[in-house]
C-alpha atoms as a PDB file:
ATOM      1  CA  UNK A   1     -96.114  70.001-236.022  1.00  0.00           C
ATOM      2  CA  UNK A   2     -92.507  70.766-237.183  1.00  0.00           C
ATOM      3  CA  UNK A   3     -89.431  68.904-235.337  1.00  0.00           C
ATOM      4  CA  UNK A   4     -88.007  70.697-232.516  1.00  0.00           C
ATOM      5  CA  UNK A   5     -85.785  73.706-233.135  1.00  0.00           C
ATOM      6  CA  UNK A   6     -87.638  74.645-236.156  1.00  0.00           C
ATOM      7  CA  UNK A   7     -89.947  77.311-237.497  1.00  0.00           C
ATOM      8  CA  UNK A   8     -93.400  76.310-238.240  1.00  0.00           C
ATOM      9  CA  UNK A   9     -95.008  77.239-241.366  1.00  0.00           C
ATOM     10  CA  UNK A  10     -98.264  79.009-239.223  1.00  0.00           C
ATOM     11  CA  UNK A  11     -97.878  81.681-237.100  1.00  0.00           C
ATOM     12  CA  UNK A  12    -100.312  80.555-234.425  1.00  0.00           C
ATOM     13  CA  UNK A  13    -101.116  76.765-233.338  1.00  0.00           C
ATOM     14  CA  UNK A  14    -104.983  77.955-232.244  1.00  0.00           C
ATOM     15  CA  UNK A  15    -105.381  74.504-230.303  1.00  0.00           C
ATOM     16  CA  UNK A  16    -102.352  75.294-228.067  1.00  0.00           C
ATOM     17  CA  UNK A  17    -102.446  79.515-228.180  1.00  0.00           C
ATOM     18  CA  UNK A  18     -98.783  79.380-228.340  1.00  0.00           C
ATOM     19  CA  UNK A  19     -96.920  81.310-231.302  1.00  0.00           C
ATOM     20  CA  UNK A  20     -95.039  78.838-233.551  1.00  0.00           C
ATOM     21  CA  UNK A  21     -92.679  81.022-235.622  1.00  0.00           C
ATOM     22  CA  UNK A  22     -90.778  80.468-232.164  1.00  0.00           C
ATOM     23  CA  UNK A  23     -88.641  77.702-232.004  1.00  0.00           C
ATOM     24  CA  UNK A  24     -89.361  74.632-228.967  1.00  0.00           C
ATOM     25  CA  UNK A  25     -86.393  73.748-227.413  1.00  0.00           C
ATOM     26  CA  UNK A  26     -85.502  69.836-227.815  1.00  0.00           C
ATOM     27  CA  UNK A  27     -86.857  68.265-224.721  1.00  0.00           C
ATOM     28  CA  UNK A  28     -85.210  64.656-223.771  1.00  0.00           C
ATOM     29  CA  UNK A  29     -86.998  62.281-220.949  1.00  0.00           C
ATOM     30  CA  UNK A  30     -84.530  62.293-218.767  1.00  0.00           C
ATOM     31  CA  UNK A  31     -85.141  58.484-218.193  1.00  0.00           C
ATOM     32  CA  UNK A  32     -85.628  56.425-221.745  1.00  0.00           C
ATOM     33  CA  UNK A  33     -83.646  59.315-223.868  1.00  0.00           C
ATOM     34  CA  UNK A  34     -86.773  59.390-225.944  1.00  0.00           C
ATOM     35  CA  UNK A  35     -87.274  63.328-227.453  1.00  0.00           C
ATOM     36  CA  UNK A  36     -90.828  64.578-225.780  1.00  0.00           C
ATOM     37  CA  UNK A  37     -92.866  67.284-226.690  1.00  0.00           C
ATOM     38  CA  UNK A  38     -93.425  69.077-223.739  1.00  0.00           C
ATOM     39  CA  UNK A  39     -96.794  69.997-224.412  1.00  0.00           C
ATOM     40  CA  UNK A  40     -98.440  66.366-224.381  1.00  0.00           C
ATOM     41  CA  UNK A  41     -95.792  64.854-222.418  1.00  0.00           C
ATOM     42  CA  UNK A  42     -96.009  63.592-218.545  1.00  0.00           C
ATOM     43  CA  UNK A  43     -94.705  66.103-216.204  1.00  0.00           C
ATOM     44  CA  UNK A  44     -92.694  65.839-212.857  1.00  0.00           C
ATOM     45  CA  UNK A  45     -92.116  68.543-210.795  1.00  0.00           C
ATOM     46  CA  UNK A  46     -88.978  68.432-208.099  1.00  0.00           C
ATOM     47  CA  UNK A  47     -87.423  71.094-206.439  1.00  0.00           C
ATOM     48  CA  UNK A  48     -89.267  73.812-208.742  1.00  0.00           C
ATOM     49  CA  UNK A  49     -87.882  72.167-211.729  1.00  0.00           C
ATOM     50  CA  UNK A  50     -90.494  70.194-214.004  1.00  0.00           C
ATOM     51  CA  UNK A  51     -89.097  67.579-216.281  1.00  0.00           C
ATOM     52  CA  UNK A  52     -91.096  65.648-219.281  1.00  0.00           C
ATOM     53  CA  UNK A  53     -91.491  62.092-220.111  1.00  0.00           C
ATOM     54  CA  UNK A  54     -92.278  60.348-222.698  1.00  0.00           C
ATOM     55  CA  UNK A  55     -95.066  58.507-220.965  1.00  0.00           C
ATOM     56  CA  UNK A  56     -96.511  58.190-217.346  1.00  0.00           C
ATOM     57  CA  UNK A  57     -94.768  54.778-216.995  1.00  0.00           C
ATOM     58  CA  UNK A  58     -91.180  56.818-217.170  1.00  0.00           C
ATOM     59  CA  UNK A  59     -92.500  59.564-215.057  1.00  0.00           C
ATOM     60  CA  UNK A  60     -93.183  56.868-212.241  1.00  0.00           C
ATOM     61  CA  UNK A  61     -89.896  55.497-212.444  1.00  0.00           C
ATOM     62  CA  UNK A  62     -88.462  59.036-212.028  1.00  0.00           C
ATOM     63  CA  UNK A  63     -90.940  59.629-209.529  1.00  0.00           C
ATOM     64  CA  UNK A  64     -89.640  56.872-207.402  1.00  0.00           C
ATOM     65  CA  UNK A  65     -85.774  57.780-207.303  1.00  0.00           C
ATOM     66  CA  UNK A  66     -85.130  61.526-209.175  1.00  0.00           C
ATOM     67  CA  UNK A  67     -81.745  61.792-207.513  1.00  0.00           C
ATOM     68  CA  UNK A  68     -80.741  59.082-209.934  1.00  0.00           C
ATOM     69  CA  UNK A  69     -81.861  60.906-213.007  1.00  0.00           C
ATOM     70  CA  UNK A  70     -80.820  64.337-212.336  1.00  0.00           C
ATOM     71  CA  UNK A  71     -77.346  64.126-210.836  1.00  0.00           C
ATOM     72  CA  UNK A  72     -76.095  65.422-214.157  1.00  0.00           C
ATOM     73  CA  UNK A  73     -78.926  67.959-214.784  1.00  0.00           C
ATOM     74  CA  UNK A  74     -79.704  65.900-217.967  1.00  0.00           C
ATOM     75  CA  UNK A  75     -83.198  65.917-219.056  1.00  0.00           C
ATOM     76  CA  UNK A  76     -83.776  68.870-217.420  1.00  0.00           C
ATOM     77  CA  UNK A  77     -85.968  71.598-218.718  1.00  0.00           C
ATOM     78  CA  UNK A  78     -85.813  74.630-216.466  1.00  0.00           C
ATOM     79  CA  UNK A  79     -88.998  75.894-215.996  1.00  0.00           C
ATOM     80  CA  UNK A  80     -88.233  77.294-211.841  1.00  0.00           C
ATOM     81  CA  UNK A  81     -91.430  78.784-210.264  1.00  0.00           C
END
């Protein structure tokens, strides 16, 4: 896989279905800073937004007090149902 914000060099990633000539948008964990790929990271959804972690052990500590992580919007990935 190619870093984030970058063309890859196949047009289709068959284990995933998704077309990757199109770029992924960076994706931070809104909790350790780490950069996540979105499609194996943990996932939290709150108030129809879902934000990625790095791994489950950030997602609980999210889980536990997301007013704290997403007073800024920071680590946000807007994906609103």
């Amino acid at each position: 896989m190619t870093g984030r914000g970058m063309s890859a060099a196949s047009e289709k990633d068959p284990e995933r279905n998704v077309d990757m000539t199109e770029t992924i948008p960076a994706i931070t964990d809104p909790v350790c800073g780490m950069a996540v790929d979105p499609f194996d990271a943990a996932k939290v959804e709150v108030d129809g937004r879902i934000y990625f972690f790095c791994d489950p052990s950030c997602a609980d500590i999210f889980r536990d007090e997301p007013a704290r992580w997403t007073e800024d919007g920071s680590g946000a990935f807007v994906h609103e149902h």
